[in-house]
C-alpha atoms as a PDB file:
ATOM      1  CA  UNK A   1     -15.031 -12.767 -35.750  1.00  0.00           C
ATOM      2  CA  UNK A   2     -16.091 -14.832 -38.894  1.00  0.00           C
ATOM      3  CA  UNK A   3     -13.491 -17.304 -40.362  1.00  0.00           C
ATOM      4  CA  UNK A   4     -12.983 -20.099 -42.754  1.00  0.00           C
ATOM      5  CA  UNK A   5     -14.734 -23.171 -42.507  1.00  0.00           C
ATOM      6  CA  UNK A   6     -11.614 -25.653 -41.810  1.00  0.00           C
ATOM      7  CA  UNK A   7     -11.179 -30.085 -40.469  1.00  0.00           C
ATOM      8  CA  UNK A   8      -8.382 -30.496 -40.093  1.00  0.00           C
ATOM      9  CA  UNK A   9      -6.651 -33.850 -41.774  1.00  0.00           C
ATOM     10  CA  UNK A  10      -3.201 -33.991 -40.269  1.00  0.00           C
ATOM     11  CA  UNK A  11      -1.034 -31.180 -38.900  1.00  0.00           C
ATOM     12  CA  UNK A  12       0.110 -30.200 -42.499  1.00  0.00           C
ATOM     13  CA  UNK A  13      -3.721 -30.601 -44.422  1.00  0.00           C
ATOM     14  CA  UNK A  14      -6.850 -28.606 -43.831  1.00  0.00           C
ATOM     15  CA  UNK A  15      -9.506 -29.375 -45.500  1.00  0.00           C
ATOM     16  CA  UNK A  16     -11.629 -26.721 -46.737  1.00  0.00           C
ATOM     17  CA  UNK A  17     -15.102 -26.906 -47.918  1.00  0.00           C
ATOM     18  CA  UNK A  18     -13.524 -30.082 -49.218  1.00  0.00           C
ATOM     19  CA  UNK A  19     -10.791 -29.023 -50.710  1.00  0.00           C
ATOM     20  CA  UNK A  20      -7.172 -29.935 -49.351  1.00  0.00           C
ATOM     21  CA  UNK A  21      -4.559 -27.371 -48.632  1.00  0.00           C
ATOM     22  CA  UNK A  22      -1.174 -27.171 -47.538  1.00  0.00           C
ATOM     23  CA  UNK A  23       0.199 -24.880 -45.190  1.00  0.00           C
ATOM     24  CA  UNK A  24       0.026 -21.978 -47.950  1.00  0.00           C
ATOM     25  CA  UNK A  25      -3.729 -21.624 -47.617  1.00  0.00           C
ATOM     26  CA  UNK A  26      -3.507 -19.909 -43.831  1.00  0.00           C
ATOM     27  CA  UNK A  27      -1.182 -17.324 -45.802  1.00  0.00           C
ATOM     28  CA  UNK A  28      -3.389 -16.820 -48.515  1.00  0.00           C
ATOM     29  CA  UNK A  29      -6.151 -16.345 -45.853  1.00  0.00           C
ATOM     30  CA  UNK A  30      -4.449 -13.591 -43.827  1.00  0.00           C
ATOM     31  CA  UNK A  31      -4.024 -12.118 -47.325  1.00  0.00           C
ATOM     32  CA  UNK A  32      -7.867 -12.027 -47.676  1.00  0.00           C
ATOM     33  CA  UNK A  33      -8.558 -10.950 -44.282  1.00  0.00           C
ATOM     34  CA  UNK A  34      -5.561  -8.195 -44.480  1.00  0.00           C
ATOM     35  CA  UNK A  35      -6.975  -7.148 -47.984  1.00  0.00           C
ATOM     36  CA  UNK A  36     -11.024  -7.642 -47.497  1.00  0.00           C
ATOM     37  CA  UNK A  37     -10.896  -9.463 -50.907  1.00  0.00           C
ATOM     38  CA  UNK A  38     -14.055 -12.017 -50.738  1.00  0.00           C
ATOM     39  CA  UNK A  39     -14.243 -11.257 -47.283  1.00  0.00           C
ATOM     40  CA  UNK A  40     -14.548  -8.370 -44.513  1.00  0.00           C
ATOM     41  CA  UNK A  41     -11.739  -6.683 -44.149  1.00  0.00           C
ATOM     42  CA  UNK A  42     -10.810  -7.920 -40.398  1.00  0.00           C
ATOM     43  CA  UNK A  43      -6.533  -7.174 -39.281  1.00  0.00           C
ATOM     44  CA  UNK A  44      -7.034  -9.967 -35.920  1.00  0.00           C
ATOM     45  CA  UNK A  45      -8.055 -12.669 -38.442  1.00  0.00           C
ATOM     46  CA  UNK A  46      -5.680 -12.040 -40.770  1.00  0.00           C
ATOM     47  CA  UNK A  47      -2.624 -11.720 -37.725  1.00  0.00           C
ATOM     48  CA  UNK A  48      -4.099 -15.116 -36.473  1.00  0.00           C
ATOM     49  CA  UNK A  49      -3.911 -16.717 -39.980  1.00  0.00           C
ATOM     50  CA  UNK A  50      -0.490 -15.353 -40.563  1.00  0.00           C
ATOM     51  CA  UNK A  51       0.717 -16.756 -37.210  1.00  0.00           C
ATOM     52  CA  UNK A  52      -0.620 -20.165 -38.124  1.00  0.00           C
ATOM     53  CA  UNK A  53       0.956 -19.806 -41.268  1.00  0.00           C
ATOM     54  CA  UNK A  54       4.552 -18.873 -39.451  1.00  0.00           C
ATOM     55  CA  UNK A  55       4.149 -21.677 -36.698  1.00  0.00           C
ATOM     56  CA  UNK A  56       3.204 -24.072 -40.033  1.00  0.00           C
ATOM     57  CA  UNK A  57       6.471 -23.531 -41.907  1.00  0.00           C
ATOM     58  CA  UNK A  58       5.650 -20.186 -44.147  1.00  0.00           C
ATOM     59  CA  UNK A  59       8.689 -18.151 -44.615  1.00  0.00           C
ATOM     60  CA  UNK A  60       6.858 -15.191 -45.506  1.00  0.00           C
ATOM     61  CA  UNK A  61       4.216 -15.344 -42.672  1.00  0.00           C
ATOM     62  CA  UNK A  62       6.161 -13.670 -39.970  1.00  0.00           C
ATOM     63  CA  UNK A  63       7.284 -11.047 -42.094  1.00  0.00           C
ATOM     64  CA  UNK A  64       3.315 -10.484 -43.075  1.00  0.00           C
ATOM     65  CA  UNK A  65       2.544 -10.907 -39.502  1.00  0.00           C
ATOM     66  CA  UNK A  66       5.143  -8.676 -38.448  1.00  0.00           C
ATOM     67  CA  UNK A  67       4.169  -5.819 -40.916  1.00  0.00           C
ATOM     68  CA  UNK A  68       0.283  -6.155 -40.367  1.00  0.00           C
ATOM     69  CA  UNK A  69       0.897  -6.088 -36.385  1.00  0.00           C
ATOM     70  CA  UNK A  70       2.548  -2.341 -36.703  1.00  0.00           C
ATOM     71  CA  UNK A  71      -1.108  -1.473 -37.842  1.00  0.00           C
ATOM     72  CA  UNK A  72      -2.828  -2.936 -34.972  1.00  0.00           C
ATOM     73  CA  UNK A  73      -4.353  -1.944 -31.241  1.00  0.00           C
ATOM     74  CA  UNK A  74      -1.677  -3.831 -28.732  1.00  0.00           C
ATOM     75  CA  UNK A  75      -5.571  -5.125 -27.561  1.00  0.00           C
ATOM     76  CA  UNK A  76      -6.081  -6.576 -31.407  1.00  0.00           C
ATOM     77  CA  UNK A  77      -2.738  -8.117 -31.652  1.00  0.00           C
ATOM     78  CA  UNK A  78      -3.485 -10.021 -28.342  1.00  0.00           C
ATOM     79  CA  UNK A  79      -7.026 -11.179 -29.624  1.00  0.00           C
ATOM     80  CA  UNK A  80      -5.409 -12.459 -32.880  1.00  0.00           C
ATOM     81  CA  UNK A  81      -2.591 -14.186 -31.103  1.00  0.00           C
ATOM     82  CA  UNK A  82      -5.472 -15.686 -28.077  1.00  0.00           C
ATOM     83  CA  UNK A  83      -7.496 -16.570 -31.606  1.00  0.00           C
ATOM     84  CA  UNK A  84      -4.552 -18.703 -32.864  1.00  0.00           C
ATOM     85  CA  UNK A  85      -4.150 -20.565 -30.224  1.00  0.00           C
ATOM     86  CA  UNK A  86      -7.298 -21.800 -29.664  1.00  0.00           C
ATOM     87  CA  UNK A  87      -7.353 -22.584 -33.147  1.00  0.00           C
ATOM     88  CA  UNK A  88      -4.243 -24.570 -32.595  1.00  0.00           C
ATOM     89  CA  UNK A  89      -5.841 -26.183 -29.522  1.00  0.00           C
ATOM     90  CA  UNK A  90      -8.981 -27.215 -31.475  1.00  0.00           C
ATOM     91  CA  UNK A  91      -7.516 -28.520 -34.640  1.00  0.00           C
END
């Protein structure tokens, strides 16, 4: 699975490819990876942004997580929510 570059800054920043974002950028990824605009299409990166998203304070992430999930293998929702984690765990 290919995702966004991101260093994190603090548990509210990421920076990506230099540029600082709040916690609206991991929705606006999941919207990429649930849409395949500028990227592949891929449903377990955009679930694992979404959660991200949720767990950082996005209303509207669980409700996009939610949806996307009733699309999903019960093996791909599992993947995305492993995926977040370790993301967590690393940054």
């Amino acid at each position: 699975m290919k995702m966004a570059r991101f260093d994190v800054l603090s548990t509210e920043s990421a920076a990506i490819g230099g540029m600082v974002a709040g916690s609206d950028m991991y929705i606006r990824l999941g919207l990429m990876y649930s849409s395949g605009r500028s990227v592949p299409l891929d449903r377990v990166a955009a679930h694992m942004w979404f959660n991200i998203a949720a767990l950082k304070g996005e209303r509207d992430a669980a409700r996009m997580r939610r949806e996307l999930s009733e699309e999903m293998a019960p093996e791909e929702v599992a993947a995305a929510q492993r995926a977040a984690r370790e993301w967590l765990t690393t940054h």
